[in-house]
C-alpha atoms as a PDB file:
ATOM      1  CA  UNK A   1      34.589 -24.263 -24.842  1.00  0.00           C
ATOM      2  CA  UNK A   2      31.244 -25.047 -25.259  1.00  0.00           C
ATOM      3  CA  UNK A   3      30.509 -24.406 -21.110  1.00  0.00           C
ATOM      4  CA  UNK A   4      32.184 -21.021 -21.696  1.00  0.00           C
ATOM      5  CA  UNK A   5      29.577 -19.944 -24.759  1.00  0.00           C
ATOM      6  CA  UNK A   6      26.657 -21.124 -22.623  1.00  0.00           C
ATOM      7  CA  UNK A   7      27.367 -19.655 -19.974  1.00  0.00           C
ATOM      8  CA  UNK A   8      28.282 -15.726 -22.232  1.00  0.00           C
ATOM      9  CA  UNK A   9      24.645 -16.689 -23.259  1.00  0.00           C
ATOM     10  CA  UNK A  10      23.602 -16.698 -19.986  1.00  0.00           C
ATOM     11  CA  UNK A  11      25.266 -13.302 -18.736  1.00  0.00           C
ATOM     12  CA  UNK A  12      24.116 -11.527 -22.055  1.00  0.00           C
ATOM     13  CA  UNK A  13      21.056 -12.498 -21.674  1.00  0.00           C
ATOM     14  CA  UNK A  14      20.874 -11.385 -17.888  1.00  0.00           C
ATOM     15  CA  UNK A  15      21.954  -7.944 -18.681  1.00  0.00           C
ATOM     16  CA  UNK A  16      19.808  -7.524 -21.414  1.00  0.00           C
ATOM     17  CA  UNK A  17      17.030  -8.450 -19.088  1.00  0.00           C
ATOM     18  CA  UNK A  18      18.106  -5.820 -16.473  1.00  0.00           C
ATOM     19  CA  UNK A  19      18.575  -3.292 -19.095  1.00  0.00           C
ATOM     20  CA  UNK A  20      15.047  -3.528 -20.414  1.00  0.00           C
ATOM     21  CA  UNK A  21      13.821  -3.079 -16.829  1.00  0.00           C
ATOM     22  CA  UNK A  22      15.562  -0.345 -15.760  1.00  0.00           C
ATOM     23  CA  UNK A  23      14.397   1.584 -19.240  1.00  0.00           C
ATOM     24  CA  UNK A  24      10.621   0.411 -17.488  1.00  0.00           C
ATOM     25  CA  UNK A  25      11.653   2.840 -14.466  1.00  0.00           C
ATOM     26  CA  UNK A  26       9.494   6.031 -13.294  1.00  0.00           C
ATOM     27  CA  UNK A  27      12.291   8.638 -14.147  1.00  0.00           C
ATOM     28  CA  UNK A  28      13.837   9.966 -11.160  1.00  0.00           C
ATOM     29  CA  UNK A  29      12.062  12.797  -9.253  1.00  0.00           C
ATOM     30  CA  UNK A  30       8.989  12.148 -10.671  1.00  0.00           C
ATOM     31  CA  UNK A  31       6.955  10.157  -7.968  1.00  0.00           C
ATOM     32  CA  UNK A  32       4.174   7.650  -9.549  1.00  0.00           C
ATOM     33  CA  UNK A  33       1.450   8.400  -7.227  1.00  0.00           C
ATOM     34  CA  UNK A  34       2.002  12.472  -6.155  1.00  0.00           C
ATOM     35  CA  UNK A  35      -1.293  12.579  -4.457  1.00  0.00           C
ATOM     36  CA  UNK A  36       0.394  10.578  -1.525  1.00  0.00           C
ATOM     37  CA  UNK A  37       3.234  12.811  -1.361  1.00  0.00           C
ATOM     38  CA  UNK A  38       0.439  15.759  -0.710  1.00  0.00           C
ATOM     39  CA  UNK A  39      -1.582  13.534   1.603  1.00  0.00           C
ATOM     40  CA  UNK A  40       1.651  13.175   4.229  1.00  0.00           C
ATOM     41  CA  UNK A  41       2.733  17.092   3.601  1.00  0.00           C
ATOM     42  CA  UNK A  42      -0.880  17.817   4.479  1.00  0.00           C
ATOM     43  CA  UNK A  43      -1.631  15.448   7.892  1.00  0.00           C
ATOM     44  CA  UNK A  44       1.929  14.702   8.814  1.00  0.00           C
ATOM     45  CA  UNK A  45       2.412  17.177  11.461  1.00  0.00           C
ATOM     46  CA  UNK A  46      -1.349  17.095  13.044  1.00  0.00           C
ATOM     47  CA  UNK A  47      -1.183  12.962  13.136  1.00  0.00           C
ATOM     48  CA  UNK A  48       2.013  12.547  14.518  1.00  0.00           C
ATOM     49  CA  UNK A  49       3.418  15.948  15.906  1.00  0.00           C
ATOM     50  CA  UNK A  50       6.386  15.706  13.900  1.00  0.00           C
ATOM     51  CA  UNK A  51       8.044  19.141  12.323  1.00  0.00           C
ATOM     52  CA  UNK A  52       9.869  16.881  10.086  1.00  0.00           C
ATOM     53  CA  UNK A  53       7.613  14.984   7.807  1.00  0.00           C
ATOM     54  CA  UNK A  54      10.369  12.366   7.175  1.00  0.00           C
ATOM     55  CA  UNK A  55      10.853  11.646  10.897  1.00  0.00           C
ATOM     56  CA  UNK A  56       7.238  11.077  11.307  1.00  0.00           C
ATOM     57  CA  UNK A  57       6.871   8.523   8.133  1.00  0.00           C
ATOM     58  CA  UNK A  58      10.007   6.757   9.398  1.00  0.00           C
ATOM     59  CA  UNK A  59       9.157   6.321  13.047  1.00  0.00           C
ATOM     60  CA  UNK A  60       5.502   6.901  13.027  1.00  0.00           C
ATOM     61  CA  UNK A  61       3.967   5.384  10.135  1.00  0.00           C
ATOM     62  CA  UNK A  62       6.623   2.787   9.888  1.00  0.00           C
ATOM     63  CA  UNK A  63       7.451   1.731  13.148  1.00  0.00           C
ATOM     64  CA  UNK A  64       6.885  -1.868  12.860  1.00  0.00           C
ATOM     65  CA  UNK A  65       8.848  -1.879   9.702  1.00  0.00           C
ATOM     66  CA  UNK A  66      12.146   0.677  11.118  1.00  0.00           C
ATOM     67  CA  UNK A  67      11.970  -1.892  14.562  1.00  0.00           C
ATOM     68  CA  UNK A  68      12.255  -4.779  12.321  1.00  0.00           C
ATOM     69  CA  UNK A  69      15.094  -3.226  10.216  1.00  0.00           C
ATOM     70  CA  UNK A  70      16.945  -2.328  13.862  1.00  0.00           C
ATOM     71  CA  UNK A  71      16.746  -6.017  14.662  1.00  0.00           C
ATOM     72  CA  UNK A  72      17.964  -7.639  11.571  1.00  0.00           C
ATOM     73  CA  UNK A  73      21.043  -5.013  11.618  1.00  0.00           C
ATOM     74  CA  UNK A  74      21.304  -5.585  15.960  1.00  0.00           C
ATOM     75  CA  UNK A  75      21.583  -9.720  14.984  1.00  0.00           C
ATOM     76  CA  UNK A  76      24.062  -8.794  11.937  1.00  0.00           C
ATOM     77  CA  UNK A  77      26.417  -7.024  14.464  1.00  0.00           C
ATOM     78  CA  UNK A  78      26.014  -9.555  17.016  1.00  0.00           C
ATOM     79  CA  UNK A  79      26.932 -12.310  15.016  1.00  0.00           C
ATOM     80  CA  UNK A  80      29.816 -10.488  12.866  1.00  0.00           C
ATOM     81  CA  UNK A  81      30.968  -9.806  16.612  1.00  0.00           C
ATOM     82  CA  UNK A  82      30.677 -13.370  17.424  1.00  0.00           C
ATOM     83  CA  UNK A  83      32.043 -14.578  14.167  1.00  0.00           C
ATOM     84  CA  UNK A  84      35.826 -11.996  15.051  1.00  0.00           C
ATOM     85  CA  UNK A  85      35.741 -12.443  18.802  1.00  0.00           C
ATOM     86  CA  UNK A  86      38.820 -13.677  19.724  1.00  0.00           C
ATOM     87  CA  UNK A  87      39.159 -16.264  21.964  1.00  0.00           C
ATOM     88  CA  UNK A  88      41.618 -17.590  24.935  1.00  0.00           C
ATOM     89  CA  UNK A  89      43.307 -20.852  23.313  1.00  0.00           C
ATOM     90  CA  UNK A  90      44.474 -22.136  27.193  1.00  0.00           C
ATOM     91  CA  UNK A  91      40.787 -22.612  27.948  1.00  0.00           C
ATOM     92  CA  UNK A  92      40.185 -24.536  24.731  1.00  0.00           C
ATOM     93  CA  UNK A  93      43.224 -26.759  25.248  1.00  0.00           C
ATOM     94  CA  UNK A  94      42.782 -27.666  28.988  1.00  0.00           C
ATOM     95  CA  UNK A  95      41.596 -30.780  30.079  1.00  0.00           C
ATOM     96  CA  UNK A  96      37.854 -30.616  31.808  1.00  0.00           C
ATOM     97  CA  UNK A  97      38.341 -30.442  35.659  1.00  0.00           C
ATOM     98  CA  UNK A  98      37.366 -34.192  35.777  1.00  0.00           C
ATOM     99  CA  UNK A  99      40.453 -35.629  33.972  1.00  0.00           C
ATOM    100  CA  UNK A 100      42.600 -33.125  36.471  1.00  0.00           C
ATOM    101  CA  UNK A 101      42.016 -34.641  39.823  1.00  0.00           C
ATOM    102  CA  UNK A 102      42.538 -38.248  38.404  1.00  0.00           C
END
């Protein structure tokens, strides 16, 4: 019983700490810094030669950072792929060629 109370202590105090930060959050739609915002709107298309001033932070600004992303979700893929394969069971239960001939 006494694991059970700690461990309500534990979770309460958890939530309360994740409640108190989210009530710390810049309300949505209300950027901290808005003279960043205006500083993209204003060069975006000239530094880049993006229309879309999204496209041009994303793959422009950001590269390094979206190429990254691509490879952490390219090894995720591969190994989830890896992890479901399925596999032949004869060539996993025959002896190696050595043992054959003998």
């Amino acid at each position: 019983m006494k694991l059970r109370t700690v461990l309500s202590a534990v979770a309460v105090l958890l939530l309360a700490a994740f409640l108190a930060e989210m009530a710390g959050l810049v309300p949505f739609g209300d950027p901290p810094s808005p003279a960043m915002d205006e500083w993209f709107l204003a060069r975006a298309q000239e530094e880049t030669g993006a229309n879309n001033v999204v496209t041009s932070i994303v793959f422009d600004y950001r590269g390094f950072d979206t190429l990254g992303e691509a490879c952490v979700l390219f090894t995720a893929v591969l190994g989830v792929a890896l992890a479901l394969r399925k596999r032949d069971r004869q060539s996993e239960i025959a002896p190696p060629a050595d043992e054959e001939e003998a």
